[in-house]
PDB file of N, CA and C in Angstrom:
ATOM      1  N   UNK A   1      95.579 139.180 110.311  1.00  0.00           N
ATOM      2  CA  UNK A   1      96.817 138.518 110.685  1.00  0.00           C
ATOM      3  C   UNK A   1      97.964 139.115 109.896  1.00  0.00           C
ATOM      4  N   UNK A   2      98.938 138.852 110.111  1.00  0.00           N
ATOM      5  CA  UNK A   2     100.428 139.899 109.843  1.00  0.00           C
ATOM      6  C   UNK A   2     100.948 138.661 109.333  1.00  0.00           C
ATOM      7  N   UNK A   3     102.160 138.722 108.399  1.00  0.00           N
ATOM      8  CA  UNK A   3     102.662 137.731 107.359  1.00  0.00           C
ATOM      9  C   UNK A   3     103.451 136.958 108.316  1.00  0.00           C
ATOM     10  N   UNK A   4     104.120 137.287 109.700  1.00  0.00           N
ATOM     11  CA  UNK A   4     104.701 136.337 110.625  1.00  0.00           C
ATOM     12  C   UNK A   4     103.202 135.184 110.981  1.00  0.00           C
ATOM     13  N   UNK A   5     102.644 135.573 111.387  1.00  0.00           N
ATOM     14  CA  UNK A   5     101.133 134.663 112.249  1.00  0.00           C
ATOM     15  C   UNK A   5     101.277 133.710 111.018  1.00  0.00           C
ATOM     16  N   UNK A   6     101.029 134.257 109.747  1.00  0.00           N
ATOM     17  CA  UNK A   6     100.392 133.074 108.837  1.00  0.00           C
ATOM     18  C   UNK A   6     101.429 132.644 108.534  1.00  0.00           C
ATOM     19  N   UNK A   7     102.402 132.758 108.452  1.00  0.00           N
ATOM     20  CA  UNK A   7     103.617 131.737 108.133  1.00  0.00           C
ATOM     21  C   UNK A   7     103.546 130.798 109.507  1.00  0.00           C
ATOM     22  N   UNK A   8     103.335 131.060 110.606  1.00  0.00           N
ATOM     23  CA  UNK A   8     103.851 130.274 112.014  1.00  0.00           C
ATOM     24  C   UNK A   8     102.154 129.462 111.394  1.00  0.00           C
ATOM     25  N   UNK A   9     101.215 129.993 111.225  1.00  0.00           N
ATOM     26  CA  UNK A   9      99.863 129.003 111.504  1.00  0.00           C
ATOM     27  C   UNK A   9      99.628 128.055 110.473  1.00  0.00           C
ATOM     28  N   UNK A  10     100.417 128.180 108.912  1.00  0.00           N
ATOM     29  CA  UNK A  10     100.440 127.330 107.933  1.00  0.00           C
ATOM     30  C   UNK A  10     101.810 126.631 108.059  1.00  0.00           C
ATOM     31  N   UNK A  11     103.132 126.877 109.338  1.00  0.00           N
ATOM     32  CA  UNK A  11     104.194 126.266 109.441  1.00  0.00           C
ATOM     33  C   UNK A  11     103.356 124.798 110.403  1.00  0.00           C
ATOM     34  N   UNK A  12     102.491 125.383 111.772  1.00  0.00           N
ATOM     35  CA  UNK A  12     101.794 124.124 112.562  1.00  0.00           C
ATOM     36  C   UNK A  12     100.783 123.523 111.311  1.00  0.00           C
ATOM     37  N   UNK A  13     100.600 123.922 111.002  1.00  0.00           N
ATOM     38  CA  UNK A  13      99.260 123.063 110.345  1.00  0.00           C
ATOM     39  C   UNK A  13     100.163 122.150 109.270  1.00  0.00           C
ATOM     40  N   UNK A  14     101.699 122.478 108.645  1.00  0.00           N
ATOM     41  CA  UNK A  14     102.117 121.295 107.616  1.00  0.00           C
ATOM     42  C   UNK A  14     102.697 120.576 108.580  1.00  0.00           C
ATOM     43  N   UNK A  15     103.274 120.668 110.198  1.00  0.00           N
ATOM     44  CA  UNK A  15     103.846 119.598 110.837  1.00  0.00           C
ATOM     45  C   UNK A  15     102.612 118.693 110.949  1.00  0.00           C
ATOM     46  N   UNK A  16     101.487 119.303 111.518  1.00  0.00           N
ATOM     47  CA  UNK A  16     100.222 118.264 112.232  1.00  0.00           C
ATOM     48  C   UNK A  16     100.097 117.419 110.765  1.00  0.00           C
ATOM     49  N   UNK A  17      99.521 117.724 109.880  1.00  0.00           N
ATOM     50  CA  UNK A  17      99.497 117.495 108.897  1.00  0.00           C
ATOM     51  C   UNK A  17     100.665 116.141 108.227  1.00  0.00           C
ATOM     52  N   UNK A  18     101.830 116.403 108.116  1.00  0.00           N
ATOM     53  CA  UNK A  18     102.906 115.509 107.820  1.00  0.00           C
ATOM     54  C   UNK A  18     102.801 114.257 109.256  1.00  0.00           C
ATOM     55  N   UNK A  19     102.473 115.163 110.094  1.00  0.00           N
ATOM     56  CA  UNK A  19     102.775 113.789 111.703  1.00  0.00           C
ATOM     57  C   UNK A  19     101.617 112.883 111.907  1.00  0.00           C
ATOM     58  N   UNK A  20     100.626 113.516 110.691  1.00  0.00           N
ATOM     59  CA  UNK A  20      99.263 112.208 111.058  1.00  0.00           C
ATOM     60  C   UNK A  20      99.808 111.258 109.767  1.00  0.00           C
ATOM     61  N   UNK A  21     100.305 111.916 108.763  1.00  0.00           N
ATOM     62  CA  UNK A  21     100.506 110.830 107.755  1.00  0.00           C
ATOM     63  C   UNK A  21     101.509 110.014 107.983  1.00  0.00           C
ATOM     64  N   UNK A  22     102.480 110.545 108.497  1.00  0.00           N
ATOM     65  CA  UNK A  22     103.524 109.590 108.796  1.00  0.00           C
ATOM     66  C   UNK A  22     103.239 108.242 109.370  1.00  0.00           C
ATOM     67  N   UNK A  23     102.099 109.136 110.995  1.00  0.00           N
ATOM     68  CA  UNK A  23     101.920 108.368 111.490  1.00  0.00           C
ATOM     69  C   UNK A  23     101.005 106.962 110.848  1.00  0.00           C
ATOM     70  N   UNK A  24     100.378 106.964 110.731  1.00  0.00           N
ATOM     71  CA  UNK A  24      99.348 106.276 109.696  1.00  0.00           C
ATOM     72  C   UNK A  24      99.812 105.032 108.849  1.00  0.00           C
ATOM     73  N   UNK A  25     101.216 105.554 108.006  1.00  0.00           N
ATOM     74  CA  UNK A  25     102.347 104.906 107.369  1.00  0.00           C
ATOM     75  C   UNK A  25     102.686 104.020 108.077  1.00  0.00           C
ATOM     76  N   UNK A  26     103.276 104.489 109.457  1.00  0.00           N
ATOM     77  CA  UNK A  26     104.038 103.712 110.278  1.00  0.00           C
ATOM     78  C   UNK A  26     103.166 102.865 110.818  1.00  0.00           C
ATOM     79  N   UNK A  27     101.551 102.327 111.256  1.00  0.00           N
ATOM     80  CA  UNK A  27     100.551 101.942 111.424  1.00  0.00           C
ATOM     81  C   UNK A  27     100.266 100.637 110.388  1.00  0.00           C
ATOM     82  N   UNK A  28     100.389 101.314 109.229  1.00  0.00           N
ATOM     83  CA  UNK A  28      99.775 100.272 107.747  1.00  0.00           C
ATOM     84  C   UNK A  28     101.010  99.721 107.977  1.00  0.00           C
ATOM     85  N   UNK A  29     102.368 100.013 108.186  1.00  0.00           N
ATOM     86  CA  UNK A  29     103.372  98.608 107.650  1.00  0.00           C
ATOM     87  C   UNK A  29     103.669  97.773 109.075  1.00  0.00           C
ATOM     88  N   UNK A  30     102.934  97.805 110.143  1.00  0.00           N
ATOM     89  CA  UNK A  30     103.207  97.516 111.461  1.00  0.00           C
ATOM     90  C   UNK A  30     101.570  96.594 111.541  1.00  0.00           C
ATOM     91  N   UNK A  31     101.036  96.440 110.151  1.00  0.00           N
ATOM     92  CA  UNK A  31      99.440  95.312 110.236  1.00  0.00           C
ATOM     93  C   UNK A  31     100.480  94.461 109.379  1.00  0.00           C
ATOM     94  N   UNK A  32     100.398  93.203 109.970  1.00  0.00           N
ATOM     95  CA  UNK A  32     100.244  91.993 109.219  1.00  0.00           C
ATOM     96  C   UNK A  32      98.989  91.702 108.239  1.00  0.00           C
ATOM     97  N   UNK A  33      99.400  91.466 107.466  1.00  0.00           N
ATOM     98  CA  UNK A  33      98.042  91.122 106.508  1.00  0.00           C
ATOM     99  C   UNK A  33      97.951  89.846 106.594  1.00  0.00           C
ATOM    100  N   UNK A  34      96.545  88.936 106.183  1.00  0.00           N
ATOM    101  CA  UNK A  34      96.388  87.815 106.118  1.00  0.00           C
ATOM    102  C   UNK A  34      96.827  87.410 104.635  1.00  0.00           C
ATOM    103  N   UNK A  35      97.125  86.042 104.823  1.00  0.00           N
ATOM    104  CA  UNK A  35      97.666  85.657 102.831  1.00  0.00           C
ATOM    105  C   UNK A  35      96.073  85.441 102.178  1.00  0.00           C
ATOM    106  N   UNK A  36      96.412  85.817 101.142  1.00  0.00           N
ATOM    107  CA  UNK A  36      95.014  85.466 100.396  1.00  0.00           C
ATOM    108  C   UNK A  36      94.721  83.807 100.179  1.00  0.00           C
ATOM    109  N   UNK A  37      93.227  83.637  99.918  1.00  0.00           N
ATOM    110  CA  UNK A  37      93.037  82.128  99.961  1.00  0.00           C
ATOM    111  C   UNK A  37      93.349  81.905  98.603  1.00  0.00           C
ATOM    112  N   UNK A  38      93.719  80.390  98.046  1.00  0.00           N
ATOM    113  CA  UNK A  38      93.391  80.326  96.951  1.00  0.00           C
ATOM    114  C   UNK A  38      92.489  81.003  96.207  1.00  0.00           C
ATOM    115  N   UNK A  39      91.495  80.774  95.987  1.00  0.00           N
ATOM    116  CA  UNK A  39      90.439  81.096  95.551  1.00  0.00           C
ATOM    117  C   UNK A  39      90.638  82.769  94.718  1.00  0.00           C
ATOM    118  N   UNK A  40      90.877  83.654  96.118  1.00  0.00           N
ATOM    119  CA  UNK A  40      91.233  84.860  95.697  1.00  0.00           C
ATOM    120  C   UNK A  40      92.478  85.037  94.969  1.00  0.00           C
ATOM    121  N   UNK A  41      93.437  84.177  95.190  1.00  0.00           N
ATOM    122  CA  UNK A  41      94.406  84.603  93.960  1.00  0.00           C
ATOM    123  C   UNK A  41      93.902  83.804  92.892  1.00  0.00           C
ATOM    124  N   UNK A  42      93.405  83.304  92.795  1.00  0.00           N
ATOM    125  CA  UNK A  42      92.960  82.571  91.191  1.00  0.00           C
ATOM    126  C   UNK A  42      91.924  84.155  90.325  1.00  0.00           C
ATOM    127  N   UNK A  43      90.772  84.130  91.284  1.00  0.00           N
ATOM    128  CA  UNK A  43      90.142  85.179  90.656  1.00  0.00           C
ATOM    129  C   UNK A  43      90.786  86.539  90.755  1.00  0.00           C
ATOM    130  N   UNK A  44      91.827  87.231  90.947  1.00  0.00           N
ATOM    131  CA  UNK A  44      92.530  88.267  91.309  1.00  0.00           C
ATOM    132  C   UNK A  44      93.436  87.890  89.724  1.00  0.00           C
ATOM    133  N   UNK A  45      94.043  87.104  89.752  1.00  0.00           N
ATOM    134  CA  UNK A  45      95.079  86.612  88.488  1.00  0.00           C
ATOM    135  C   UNK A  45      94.719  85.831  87.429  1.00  0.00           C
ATOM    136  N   UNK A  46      93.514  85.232  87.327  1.00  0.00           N
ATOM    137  CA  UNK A  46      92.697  84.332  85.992  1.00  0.00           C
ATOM    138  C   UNK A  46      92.137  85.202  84.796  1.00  0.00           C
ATOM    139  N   UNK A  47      93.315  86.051  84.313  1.00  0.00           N
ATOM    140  CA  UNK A  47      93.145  86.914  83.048  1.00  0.00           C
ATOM    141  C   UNK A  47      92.352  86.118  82.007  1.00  0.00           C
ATOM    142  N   UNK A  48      92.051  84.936  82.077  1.00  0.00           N
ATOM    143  CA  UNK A  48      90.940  84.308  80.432  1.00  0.00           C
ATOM    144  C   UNK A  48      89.910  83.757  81.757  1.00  0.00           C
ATOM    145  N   UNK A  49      90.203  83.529  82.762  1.00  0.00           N
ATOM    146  CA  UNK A  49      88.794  83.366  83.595  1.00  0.00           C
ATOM    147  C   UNK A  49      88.480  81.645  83.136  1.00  0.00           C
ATOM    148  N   UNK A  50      89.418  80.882  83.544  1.00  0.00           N
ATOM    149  CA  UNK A  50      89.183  79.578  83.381  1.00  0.00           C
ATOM    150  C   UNK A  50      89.306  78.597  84.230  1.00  0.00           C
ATOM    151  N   UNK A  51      89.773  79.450  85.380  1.00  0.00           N
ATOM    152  CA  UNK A  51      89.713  78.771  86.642  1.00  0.00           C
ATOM    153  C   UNK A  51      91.160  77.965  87.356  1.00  0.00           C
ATOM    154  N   UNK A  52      92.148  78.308  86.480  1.00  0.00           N
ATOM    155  CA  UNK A  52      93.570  77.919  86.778  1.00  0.00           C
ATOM    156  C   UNK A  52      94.252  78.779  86.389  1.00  0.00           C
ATOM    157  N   UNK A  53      95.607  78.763  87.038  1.00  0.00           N
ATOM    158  CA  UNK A  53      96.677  80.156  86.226  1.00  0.00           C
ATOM    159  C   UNK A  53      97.820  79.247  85.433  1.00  0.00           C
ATOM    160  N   UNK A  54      97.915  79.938  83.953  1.00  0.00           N
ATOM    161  CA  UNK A  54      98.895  79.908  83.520  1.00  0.00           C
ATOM    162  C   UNK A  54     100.240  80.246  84.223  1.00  0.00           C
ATOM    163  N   UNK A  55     101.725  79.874  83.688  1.00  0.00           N
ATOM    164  CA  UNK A  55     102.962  80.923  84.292  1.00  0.00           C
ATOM    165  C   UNK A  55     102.707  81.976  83.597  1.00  0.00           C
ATOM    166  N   UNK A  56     101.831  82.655  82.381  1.00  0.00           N
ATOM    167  CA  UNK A  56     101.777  84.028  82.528  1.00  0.00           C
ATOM    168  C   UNK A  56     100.907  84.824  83.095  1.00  0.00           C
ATOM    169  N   UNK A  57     100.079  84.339  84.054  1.00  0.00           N
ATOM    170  CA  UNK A  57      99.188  84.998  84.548  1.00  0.00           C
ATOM    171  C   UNK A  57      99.930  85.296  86.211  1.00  0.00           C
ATOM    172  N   UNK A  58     100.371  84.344  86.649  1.00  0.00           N
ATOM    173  CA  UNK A  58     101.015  84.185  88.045  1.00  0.00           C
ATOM    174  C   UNK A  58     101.659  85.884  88.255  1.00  0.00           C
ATOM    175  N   UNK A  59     101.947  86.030  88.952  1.00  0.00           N
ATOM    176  CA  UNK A  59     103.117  86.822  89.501  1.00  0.00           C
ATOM    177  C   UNK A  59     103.824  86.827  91.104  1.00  0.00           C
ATOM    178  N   UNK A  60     104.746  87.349  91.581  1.00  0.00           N
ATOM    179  CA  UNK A  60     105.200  87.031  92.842  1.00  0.00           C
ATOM    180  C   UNK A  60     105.863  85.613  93.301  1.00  0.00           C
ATOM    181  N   UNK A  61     105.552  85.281  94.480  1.00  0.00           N
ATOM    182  CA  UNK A  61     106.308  84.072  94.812  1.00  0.00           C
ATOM    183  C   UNK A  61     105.956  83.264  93.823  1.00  0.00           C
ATOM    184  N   UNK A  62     104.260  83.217  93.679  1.00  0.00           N
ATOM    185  CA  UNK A  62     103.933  81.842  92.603  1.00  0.00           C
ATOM    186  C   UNK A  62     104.693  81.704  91.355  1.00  0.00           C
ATOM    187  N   UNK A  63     105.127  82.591  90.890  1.00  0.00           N
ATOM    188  CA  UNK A  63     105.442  82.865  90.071  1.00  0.00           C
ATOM    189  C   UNK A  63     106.958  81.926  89.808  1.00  0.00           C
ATOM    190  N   UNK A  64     107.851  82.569  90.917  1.00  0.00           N
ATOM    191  CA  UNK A  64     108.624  82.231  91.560  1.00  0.00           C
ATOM    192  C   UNK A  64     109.083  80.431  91.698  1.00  0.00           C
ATOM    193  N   UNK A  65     107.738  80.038  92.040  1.00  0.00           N
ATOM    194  CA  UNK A  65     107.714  78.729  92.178  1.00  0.00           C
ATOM    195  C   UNK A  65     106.892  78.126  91.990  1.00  0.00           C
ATOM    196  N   UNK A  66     106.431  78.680  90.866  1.00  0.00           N
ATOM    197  CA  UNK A  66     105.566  77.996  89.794  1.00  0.00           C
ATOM    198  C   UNK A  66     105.647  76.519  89.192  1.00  0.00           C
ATOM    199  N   UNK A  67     107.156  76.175  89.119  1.00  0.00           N
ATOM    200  CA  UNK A  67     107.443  74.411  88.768  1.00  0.00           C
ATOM    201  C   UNK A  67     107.059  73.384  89.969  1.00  0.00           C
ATOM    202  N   UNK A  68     107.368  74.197  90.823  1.00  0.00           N
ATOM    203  CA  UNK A  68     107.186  73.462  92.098  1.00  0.00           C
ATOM    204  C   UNK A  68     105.860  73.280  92.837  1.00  0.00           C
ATOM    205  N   UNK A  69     104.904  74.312  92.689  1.00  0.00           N
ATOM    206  CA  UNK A  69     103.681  74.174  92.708  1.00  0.00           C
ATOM    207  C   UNK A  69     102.616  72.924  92.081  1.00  0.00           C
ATOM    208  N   UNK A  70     103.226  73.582  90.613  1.00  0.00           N
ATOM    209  CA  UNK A  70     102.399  72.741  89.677  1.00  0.00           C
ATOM    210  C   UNK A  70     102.726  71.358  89.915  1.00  0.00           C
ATOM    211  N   UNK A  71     102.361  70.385  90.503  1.00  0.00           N
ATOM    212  CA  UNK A  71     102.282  69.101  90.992  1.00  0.00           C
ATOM    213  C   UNK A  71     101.981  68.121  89.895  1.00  0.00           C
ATOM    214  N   UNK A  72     100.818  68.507  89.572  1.00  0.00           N
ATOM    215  CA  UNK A  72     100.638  67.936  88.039  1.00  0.00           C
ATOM    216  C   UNK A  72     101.335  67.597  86.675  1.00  0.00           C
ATOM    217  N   UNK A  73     102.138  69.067  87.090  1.00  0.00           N
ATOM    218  CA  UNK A  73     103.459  69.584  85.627  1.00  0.00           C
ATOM    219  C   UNK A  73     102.246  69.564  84.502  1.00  0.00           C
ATOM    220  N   UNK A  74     100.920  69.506  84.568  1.00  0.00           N
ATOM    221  CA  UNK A  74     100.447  70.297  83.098  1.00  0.00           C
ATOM    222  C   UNK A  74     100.325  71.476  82.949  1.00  0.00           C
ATOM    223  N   UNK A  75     101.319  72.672  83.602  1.00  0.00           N
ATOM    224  CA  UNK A  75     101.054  74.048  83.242  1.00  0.00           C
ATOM    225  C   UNK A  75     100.572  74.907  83.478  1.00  0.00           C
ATOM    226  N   UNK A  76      99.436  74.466  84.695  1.00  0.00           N
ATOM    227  CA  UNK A  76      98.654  75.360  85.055  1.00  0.00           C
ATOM    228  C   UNK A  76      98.462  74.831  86.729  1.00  0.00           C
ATOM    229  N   UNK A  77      98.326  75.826  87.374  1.00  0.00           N
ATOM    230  CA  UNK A  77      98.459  76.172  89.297  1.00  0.00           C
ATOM    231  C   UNK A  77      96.337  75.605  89.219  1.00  0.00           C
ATOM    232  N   UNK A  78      96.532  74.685  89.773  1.00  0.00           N
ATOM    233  CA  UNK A  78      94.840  74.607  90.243  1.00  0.00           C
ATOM    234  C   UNK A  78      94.673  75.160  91.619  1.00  0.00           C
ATOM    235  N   UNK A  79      93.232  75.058  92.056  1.00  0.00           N
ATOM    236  CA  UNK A  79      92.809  75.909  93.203  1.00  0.00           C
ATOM    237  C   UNK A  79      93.709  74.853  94.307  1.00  0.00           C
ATOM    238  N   UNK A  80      93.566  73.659  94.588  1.00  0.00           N
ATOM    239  CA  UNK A  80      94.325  72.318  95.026  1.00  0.00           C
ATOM    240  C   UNK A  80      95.777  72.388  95.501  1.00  0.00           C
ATOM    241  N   UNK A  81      96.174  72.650  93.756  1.00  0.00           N
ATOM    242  CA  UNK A  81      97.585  72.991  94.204  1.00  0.00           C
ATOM    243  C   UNK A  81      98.010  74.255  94.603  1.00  0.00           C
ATOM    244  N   UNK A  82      97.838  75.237  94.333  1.00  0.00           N
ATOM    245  CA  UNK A  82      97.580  76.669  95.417  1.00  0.00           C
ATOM    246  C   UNK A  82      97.754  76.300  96.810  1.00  0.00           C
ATOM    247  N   UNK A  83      96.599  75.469  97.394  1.00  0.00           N
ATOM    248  CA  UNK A  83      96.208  75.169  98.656  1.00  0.00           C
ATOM    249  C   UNK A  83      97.348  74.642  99.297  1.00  0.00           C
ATOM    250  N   UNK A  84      97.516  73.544  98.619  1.00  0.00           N
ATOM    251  CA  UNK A  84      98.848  72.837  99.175  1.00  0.00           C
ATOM    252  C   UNK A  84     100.469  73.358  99.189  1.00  0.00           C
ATOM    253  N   UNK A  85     100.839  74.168  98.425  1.00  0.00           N
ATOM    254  CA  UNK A  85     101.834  74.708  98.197  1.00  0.00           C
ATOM    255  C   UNK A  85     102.277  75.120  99.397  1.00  0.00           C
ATOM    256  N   UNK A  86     103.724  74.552  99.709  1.00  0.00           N
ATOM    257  CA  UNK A  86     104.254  75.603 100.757  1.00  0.00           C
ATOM    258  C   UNK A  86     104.179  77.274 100.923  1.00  0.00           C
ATOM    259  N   UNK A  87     103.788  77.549 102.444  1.00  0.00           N
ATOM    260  CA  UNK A  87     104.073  78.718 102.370  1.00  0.00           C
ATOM    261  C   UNK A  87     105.349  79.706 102.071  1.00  0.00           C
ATOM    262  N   UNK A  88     105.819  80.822 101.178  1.00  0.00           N
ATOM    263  CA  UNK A  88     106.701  81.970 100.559  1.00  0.00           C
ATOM    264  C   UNK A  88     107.070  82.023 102.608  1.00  0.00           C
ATOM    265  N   UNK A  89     108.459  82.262 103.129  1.00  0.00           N
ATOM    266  CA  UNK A  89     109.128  82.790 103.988  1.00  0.00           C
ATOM    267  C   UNK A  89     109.176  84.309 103.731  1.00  0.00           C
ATOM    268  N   UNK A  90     108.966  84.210 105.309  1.00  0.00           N
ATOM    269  CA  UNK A  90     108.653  86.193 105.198  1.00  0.00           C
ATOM    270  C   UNK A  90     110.095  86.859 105.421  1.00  0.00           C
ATOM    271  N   UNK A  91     110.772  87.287 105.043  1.00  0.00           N
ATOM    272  CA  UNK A  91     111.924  88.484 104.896  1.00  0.00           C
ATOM    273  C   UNK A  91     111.941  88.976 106.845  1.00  0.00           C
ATOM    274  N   UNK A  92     112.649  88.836 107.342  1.00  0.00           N
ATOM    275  CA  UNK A  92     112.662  88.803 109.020  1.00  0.00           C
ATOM    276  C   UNK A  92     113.306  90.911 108.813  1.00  0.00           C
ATOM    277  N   UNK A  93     113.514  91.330 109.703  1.00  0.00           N
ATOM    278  CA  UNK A  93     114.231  92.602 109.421  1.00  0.00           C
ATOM    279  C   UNK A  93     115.055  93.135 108.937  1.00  0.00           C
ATOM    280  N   UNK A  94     115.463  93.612 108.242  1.00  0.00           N
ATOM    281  CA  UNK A  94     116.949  93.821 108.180  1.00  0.00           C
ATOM    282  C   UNK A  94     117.214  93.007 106.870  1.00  0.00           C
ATOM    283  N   UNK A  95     116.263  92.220 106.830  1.00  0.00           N
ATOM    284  CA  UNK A  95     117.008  91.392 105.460  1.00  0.00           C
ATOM    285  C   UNK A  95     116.360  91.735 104.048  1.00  0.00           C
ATOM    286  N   UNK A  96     115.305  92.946 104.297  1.00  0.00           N
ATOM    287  CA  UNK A  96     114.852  93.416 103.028  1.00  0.00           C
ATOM    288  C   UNK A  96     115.843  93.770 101.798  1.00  0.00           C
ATOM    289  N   UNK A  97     114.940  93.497 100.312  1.00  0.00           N
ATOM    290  CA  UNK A  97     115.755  93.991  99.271  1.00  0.00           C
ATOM    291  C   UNK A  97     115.653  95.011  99.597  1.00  0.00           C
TER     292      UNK A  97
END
């Protein structure tokens, strides 16, 4: 092959290449994900493994609204109050940070 061919055959191969990833991208942010259950954010975020979250273990919305969760007000998110907590509003288009 002559230095034109391999420039044109490594020029198609980085478009195909860039147009599957893109595509793919555009795929993963076009799935809704399901919210996690309690359960899984407790064991995902229970850094001493005690079965409730501190406010320093939380992060994200809970985090967020962590006073308001905690129903109890002793400090810590149970699996219960997790459950019950209103659902975080999803950001509609256009209105991303």
């Amino acid at each position: 092959m002559n230095n034109k061919s391999t420039k044109l055959v490594l020029s198609i191969i980085t478009v195909f290449v860039l147009g599957v990833f893109t595509s793919q991208a555009q795929q993963d942010r076009g799935e809704r994900k399901e919210r996690p259950t309690a359960e899984q954010l407790i064991k995902k975020m229970d850094e001493n493994k005690d079965g409730k979250l501190s406010k320093e273990e939380v992060k994200g919305p809970l985090k967020d609204d962590f006073d308001k969760i905690d129903t109890d007000e002793d400090g810590f998110l149970s699996k219960e109050e997790i459950e019950k907590a209103p659902k975080p509003e999803r950001k509609g288009r256009g209105e991303r940070n």
